[in-house]
Protein backbone atom coordinates (compact mmCIF):
# COMPACT_ATOMS: atom_id res chain seq x y z
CA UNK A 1 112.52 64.05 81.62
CA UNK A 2 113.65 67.63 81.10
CA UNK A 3 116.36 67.89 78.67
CA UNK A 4 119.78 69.70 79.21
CA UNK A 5 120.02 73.00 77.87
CA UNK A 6 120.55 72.15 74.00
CA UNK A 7 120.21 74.81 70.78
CA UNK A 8 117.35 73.90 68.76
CA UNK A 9 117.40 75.85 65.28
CA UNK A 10 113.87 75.64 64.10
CA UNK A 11 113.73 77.09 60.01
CA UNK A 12 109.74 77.12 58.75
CA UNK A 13 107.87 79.90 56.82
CA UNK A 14 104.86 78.98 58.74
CA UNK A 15 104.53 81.00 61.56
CA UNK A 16 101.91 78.91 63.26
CA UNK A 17 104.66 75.99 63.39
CA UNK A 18 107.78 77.54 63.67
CA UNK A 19 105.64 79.42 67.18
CA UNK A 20 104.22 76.35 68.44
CA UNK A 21 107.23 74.21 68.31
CA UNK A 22 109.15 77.21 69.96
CA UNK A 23 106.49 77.23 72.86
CA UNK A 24 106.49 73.12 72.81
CA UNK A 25 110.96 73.03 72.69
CA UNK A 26 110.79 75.45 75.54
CA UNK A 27 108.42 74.04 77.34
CA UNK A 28 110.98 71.01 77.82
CA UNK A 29 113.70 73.04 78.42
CA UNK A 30 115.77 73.73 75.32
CA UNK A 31 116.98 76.61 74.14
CA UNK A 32 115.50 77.61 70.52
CA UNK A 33 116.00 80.18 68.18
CA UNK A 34 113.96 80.16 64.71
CA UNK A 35 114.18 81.68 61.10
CA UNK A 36 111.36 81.95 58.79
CA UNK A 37 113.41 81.25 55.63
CA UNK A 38 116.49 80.19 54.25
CA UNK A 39 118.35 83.90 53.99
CA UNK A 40 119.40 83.98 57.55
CA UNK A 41 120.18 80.01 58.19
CA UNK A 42 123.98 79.72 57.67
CA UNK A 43 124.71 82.90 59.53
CA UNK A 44 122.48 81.70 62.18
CA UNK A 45 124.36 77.92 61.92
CA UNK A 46 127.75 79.83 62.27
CA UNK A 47 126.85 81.85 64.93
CA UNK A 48 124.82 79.83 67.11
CA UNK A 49 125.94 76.10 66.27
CA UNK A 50 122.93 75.13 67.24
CA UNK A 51 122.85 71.12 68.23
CA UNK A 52 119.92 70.63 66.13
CA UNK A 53 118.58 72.04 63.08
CA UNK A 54 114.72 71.55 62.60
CA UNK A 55 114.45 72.21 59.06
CA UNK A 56 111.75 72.40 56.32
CA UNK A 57 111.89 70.90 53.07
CA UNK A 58 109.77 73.11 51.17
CA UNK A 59 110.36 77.15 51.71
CA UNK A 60 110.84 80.60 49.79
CA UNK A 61 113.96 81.46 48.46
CA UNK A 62 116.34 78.78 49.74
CA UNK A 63 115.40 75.08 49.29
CA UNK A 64 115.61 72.72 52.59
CA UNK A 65 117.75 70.00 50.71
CA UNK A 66 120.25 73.03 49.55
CA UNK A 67 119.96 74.12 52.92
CA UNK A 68 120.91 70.60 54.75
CA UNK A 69 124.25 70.12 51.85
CA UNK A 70 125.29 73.58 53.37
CA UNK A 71 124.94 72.61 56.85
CA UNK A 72 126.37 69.22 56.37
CA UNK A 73 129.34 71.03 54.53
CA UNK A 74 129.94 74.35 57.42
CA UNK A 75 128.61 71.98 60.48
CA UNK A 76 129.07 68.33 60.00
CA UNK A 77 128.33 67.55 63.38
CA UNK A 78 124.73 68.88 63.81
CA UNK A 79 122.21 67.18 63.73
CA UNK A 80 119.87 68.16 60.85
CA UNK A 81 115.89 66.85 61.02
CA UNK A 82 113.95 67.74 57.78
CA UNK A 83 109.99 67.94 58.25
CA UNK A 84 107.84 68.37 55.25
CA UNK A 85 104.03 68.42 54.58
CA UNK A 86 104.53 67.38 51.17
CA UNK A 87 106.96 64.70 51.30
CA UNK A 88 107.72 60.99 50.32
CA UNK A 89 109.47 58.15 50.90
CA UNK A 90 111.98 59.26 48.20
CA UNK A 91 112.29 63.04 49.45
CA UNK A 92 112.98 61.00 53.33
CA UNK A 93 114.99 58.56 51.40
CA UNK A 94 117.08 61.83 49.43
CA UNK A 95 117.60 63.60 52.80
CA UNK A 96 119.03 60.75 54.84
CA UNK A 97 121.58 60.28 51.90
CA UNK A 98 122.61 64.03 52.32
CA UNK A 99 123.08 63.52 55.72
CA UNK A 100 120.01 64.34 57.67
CA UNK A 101 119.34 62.70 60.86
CA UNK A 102 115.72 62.28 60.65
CA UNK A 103 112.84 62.82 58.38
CA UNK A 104 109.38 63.90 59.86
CA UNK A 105 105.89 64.24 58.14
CA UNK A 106 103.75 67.20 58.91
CA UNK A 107 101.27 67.37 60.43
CA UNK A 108 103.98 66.97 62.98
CA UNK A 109 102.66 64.58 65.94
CA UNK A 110 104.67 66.44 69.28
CA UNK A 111 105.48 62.46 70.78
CA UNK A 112 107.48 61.88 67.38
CA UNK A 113 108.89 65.22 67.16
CA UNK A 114 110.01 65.39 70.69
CA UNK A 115 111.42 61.76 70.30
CA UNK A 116 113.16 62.86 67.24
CA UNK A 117 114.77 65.68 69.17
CA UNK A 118 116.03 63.73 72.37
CA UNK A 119 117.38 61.38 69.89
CA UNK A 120 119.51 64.02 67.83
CA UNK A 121 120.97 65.74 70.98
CA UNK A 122 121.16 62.35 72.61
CA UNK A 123 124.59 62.36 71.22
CA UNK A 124 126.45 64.52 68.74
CA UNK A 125 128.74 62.59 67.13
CA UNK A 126 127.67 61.37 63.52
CA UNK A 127 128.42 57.58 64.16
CA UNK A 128 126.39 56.52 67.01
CA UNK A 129 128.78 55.08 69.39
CA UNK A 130 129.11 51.52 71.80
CA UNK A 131 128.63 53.37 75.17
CA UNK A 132 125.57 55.34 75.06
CA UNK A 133 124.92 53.84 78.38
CA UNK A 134 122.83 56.42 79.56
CA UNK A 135 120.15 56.49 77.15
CA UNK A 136 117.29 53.72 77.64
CA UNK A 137 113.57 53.29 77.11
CA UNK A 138 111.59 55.90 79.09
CA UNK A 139 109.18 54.87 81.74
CA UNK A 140 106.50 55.59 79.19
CA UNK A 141 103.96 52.29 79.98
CA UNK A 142 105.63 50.31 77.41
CA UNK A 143 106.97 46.56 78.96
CA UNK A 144 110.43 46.28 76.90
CA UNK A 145 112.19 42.95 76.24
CA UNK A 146 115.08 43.37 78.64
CA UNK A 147 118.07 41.66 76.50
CA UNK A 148 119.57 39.80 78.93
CA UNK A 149 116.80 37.83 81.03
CA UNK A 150 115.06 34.92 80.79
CA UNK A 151 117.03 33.01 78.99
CA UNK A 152 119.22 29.58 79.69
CA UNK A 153 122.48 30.54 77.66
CA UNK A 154 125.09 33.21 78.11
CA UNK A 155 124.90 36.65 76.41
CA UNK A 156 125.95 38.06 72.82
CA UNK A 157 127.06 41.19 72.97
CA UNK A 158 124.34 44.00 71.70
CA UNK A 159 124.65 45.87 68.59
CA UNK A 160 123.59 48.84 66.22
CA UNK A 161 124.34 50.64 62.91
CA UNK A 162 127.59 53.08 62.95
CA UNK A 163 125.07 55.53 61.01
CA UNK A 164 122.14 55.66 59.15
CA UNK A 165 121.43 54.22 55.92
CA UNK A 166 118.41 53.38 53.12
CA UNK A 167 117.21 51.43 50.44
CA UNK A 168 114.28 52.09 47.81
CA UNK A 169 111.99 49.61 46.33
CA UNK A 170 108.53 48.45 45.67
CA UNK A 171 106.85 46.25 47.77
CA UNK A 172 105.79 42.89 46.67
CA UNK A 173 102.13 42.75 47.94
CA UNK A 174 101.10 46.62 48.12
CA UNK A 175 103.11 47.50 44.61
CA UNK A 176 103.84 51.05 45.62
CA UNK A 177 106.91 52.30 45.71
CA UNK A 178 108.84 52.24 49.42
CA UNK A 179 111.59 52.32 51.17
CA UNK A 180 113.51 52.02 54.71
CA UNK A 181 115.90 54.67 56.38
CA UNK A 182 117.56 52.38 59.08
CA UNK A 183 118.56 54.55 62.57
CA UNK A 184 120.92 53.50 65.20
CA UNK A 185 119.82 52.99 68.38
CA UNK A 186 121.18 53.08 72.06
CA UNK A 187 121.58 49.95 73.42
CA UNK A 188 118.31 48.04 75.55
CA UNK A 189 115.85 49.59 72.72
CA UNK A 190 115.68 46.82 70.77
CA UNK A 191 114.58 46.88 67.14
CA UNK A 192 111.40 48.78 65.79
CA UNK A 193 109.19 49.75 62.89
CA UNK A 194 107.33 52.96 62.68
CA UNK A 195 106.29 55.28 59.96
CA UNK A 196 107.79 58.69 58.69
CA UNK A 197 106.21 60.68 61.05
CA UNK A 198 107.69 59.14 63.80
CA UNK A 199 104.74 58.87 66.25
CA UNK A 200 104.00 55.59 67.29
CA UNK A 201 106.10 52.30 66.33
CA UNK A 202 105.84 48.63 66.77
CA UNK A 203 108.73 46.16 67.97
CA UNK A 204 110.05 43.78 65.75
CA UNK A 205 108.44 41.35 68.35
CA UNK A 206 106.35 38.08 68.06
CA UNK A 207 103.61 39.80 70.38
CA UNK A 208 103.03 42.03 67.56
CA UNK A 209 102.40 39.54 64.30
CA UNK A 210 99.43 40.63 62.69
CA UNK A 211 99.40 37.90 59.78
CA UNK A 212 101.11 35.37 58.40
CA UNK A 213 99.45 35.45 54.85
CA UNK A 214 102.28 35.23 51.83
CA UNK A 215 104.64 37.15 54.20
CA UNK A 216 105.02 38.19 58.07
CA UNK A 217 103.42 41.17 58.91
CA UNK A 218 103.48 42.98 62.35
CA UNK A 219 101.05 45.62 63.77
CA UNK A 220 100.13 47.65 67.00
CA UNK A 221 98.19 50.82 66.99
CA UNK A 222 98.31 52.48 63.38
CA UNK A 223 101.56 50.82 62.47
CA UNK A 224 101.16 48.30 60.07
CA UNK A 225 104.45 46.82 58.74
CA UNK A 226 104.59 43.68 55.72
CA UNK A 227 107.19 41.65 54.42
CA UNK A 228 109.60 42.09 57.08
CA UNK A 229 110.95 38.78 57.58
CA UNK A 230 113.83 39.22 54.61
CA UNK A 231 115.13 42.29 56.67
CA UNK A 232 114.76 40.80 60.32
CA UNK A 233 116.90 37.93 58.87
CA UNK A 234 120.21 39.98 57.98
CA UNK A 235 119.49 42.49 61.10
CA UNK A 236 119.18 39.24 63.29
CA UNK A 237 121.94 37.11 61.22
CA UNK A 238 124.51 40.59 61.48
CA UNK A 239 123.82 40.94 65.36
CA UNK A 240 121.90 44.01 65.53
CA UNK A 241 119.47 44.60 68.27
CA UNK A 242 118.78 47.83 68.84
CA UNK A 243 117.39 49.59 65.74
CA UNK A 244 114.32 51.91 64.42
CA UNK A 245 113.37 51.25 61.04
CA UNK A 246 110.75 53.86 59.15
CA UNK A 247 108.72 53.30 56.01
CA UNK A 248 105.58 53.06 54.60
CA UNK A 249 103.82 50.36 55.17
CA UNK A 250 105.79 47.15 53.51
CA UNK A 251 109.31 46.54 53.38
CA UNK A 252 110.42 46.63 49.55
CA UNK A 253 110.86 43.31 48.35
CA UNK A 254 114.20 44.54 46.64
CA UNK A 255 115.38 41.73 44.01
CA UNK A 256 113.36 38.74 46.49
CA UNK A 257 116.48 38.44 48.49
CA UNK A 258 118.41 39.49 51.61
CA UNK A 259 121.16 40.25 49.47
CA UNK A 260 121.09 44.12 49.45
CA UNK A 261 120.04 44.74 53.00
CA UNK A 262 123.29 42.96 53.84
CA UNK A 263 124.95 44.93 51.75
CA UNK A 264 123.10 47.77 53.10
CA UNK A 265 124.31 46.83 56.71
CA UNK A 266 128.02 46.60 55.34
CA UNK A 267 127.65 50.12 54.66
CA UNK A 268 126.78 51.41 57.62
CA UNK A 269 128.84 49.47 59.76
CA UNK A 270 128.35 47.73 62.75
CA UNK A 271 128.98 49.08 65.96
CA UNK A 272 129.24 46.97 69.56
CA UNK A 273 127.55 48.26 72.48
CA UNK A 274 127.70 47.69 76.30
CA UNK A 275 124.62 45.27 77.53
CA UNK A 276 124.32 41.94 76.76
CA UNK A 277 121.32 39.88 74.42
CA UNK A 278 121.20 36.57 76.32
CA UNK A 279 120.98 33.17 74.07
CA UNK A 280 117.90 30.96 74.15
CA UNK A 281 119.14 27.32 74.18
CA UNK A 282 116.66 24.87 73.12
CA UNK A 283 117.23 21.75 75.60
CA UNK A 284 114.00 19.99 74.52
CA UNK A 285 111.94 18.98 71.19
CA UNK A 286 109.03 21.32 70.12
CA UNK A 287 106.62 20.43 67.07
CA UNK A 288 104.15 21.94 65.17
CA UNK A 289 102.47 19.56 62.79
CA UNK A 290 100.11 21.12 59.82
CA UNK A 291 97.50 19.59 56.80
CA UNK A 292 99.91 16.98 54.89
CA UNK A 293 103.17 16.71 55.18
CA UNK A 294 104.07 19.94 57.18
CA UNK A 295 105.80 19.45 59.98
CA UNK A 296 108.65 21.70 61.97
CA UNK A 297 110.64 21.02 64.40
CA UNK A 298 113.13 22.16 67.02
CA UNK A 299 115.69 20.07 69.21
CA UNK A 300 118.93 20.33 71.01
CA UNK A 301 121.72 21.56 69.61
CA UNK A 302 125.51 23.48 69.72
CA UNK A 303 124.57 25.75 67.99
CA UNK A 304 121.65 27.64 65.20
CA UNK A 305 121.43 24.90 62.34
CA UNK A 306 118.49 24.85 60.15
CA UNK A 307 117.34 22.13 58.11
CA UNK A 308 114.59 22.73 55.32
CA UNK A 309 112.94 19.69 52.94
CA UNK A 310 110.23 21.31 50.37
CA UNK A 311 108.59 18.40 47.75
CA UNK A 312 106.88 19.94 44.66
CA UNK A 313 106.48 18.33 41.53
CA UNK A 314 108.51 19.07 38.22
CA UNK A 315 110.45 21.68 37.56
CA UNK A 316 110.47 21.91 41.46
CA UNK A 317 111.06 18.47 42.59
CA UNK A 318 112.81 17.78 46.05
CA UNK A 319 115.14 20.23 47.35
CA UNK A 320 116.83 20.13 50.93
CA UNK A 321 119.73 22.29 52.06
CA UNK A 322 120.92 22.43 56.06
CA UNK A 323 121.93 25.64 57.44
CA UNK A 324 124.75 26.19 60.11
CA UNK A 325 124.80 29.87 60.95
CA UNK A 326 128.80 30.54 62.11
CA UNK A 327 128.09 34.49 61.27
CA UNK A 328 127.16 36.91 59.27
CA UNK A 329 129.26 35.82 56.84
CA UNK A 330 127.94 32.26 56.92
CA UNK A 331 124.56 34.00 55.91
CA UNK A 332 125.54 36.52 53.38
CA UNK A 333 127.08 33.46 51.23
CA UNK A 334 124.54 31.16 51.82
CA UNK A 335 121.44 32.26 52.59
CA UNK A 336 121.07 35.52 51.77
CA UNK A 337 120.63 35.31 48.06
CA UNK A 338 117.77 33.04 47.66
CA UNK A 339 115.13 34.78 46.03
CA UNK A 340 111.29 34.96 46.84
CA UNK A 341 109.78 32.02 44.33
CA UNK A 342 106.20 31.17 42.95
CA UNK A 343 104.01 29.73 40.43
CA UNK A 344 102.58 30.77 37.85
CA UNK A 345 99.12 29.64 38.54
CA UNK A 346 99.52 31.05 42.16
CA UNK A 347 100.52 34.45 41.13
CA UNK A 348 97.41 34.86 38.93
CA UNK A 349 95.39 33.78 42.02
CA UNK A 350 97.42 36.36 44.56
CA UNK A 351 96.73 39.00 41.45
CA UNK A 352 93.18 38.74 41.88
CA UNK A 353 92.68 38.73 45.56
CA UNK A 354 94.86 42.11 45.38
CA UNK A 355 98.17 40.85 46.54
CA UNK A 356 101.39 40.62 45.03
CA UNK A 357 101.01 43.61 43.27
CA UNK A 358 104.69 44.89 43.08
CA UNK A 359 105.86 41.07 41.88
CA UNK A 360 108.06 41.94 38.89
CA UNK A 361 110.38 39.56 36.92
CA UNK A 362 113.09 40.93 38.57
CA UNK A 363 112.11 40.37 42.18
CA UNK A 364 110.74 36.67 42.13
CA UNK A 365 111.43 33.44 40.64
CA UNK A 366 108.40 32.88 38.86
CA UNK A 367 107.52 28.91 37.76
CA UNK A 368 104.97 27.39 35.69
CA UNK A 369 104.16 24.18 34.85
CA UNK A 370 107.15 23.30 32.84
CA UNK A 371 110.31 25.55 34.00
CA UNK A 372 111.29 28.59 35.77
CA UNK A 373 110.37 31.17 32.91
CA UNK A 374 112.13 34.09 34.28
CA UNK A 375 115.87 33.64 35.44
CA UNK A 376 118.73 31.62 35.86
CA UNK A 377 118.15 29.99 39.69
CA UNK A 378 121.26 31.22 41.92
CA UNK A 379 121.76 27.52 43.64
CA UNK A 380 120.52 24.31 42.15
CA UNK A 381 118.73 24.56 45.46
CA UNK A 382 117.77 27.93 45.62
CA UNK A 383 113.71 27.17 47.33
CA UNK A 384 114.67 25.56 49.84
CA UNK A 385 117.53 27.93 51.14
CA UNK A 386 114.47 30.91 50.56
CA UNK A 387 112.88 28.66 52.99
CA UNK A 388 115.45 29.05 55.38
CA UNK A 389 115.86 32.61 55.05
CA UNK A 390 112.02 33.07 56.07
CA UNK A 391 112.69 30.90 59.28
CA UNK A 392 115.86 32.72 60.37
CA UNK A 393 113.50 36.00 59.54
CA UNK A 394 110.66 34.62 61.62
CA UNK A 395 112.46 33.45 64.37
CA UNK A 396 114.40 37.08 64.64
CA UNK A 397 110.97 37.90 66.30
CA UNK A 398 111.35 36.57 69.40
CA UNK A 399 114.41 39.04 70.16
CA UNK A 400 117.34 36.75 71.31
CA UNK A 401 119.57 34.53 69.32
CA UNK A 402 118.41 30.58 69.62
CA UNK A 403 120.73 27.93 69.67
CA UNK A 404 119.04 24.90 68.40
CA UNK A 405 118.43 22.87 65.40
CA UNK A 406 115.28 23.13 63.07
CA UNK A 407 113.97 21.05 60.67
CA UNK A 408 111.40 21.76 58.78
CA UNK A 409 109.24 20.31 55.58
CA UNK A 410 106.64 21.93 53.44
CA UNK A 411 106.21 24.63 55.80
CA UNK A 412 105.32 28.42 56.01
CA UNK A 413 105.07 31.28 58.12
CA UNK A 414 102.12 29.96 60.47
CA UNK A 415 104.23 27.32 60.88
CA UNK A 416 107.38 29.10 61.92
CA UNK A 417 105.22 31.35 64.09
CA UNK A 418 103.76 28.62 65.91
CA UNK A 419 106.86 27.14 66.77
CA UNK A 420 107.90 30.16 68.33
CA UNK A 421 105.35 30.89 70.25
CA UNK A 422 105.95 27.32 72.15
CA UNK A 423 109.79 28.86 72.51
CA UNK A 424 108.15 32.03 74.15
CA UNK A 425 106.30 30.24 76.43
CA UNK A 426 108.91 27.70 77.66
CA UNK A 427 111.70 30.20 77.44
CA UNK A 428 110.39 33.87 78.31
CA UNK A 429 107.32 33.05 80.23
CA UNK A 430 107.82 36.84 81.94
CA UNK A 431 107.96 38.66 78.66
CA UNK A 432 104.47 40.10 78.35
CA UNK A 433 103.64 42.31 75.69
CA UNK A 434 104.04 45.91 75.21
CA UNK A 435 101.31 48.20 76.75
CA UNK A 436 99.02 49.37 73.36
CA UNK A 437 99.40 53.16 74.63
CA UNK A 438 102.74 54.79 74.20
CA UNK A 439 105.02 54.49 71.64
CA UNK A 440 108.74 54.33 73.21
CA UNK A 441 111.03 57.15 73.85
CA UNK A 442 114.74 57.48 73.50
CA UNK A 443 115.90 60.00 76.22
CA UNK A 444 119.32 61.15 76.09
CA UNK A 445 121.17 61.42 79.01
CA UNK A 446 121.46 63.84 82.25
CA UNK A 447 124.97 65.65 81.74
């Protein structure tokens, strides 16, 4: 779809790129001036007030960071996308905290750049809005999860972020330092991963779990996203459903909590959006029954109530805590704080096999033989309500709130997984996956 005749300001010393993304912007119908450094920017900005500002982080004479304060200070409303061939999570994470819109890795991929672009002049208000109506998936191959089908209860309204925010960390498995830079999203999108160059993503979808190992991860194409359940649980326990989320490759673990992405959401704000997400309600038993004791379990209910029962021996024990989710509140309080928790003997093992690589003593409760050795434990029954918050993370992934009641013992990710997948089949038997050639588009609407 052609776009309406929008001012694209595109600022790189490169003449190759600043030339080819002229041809490429024109080519789909924008309007685009250029500058080849930072002298002529502002009086460009002034006189032009260009919609969007395609700006590079790295040029002669006049920084791109400088250059974004100034244009966040003179033109608060554009919409300012920083590309960089030498950038990082941090320099993406720095100019999303100054205001930019979007972040973009060169080389630039034209499907990411172009979806970049139709989401900046998709609507030029800073705070992304409840009636973007007219923006949707485009008809790009890729089978969406509509929101409000398929499903036996009625519907919640949908939500996004009122602007976007991020967080820095390490991740627990890889041990490099990461980050995400959370975007709104128009409503019917649904929420997805993808990495700072913005070319291909993958939905925060069950079709897409690539393991289960330590920690959910989800793939499709290049994308390959870990330790996302923590996340999915406060985006799915806050409401949100429409949302793209870039990093590389592992969510950080932050302190082995949900604590700060709820926090994070807080910040940003919630904003309500036309279109409904339709409940599932549960209105028969489901089991999955592993080695030993495992077992979980999902039944009838009035609303989402989750049960967990873990057995270790000393300094463990028994723990059991039940879960009623009456909002995101409810979750913040409860839930949310539990921390990721191991043993000794089991991090030594991960350590070897090259996992858990970015497990500090700040971001895990760590247990040996005797005590926990590295913290004071939040709730007397702090591993069983982590054990909740992995369920209420995995069972984000099949897209629409559940209301049902599940009880689980001794149980992991498989576990969870394979519970949902019997949900999927009873409950969205017309959901098939996503098509594995085109990343999604976010096309702003016709005037």
């Amino acid at each position: 779809m052609k776009s309406a005749q929008r001012t694209v300001l595109v600022v790189d010393d490169e003449d190759v790129i600043r030339e080819t993304v002229r041809e490429i912007l024109t080519d789909e119908g924008y309007r685009v001036i250029a500058a080849l450094d930072g002298s002529e920017v502002m009086s460009m900005v002034a006189r032009e007030d260009p919609d969007v500002v395609l700006l590079d982080v790295w040029m002669p004479e006049r920084d791109g960071i400088v250059l974004l304060k100034e244009i966040r200070r003179e033109r608060p409303e554009a919409r300012v996308i920083m590309i960089s061939g030498h950038g990082s999570i941090h320099t993406a994470v720095t100019a999303t905290k100054l205001g930019a819109f979007d972040f973009i890795e060169k080389p630039l991929s034209l499907d990411g750049l172009l979806a970049a672009i139709k989401r900046a002049c998709g609507d030029t208000r800073r705070e992304a809005p409840a009636s973007e109506e007219g923006l949707r998936l485009a008809e790009s191959g890729v089978v969406s999860y509509p929101m409000g089908a398929a499903a036996s209860g009625g519907g919640l309204p949908q939500k996004t972020l009122r602007k976007s925010v991020v967080a820095c960390g390490l991740g627990l498995h890889s041990g490099v330092s990461t980050g995400v830079i959370l975007h709104p999203l128009p409503q019917n999108s649904g929420i997805h991963f993808g990495g700072i160059s913005g070319d291909a993503t993958v939905p925060a979808h069950l079709d897409y779990v690539r393991s289960t190992d330590f920690a959910t991860s989800l793939q499709r194409e290049g994308v390959v996203v870990g330790t996302v359940e923590h996340l999915l649980a406060t985006l799915h326990s806050y409401g949100i459903t429409n949302l793209l989320i870039k990093m590389y490759g592992e969510i950080p673990i932050m302190d082995g909590s949900a604590i700060e992405f709820c926090r994070l959401i807080e910040e940003a704000g919630v904003a309500e959006q036309q279109g409904e997400n339709a409940e599932i309600v549960i209105d028969r038993t489901l089991r999955v029954v592993g080695e030993g004791e495992e077992e979980i379990v999902i039944e009838p209910a009035d609303g989402f109530t989750v049960h967990y029962r873990l057995q270790h021996p000393s300094p463990v024990g028994t723990q059991e805590y039940t879960y009623v989710y009456r909002g995101a509140d409810s979750f913040r309080d409860e839930i949310a704080p539990a921390r990721t928790f191991g043993f000794l003997r089991d991090f030594e093992k991960l350590e070897r096999m090259g996992l858990i690589k970015g497990g500090r003593l700040g971001n895990c409760i760590l247990v040996d033989d005797e005590r926990v050795i590295n913290t004071e434990l939040r709730f007397d029954d702090e591993f069983a309500r982590h054990k909740i918050l992995d369920i209420v993370g995995d069972f984000s992934l099949i897209g629409r709130p559940v209301r049902g009641r599940v009880t689980a013992k001794m149980t992991g990710h498989a576990d969870n997984i394979a519970l949902l997948r019997q949900v999927a089949e009873i409950y969205c038997p017309s959901e098939l996956p996503a098509a594995e050639d085109d990343p999604p588009s976010w096309d702003p609407p016709s005037p």
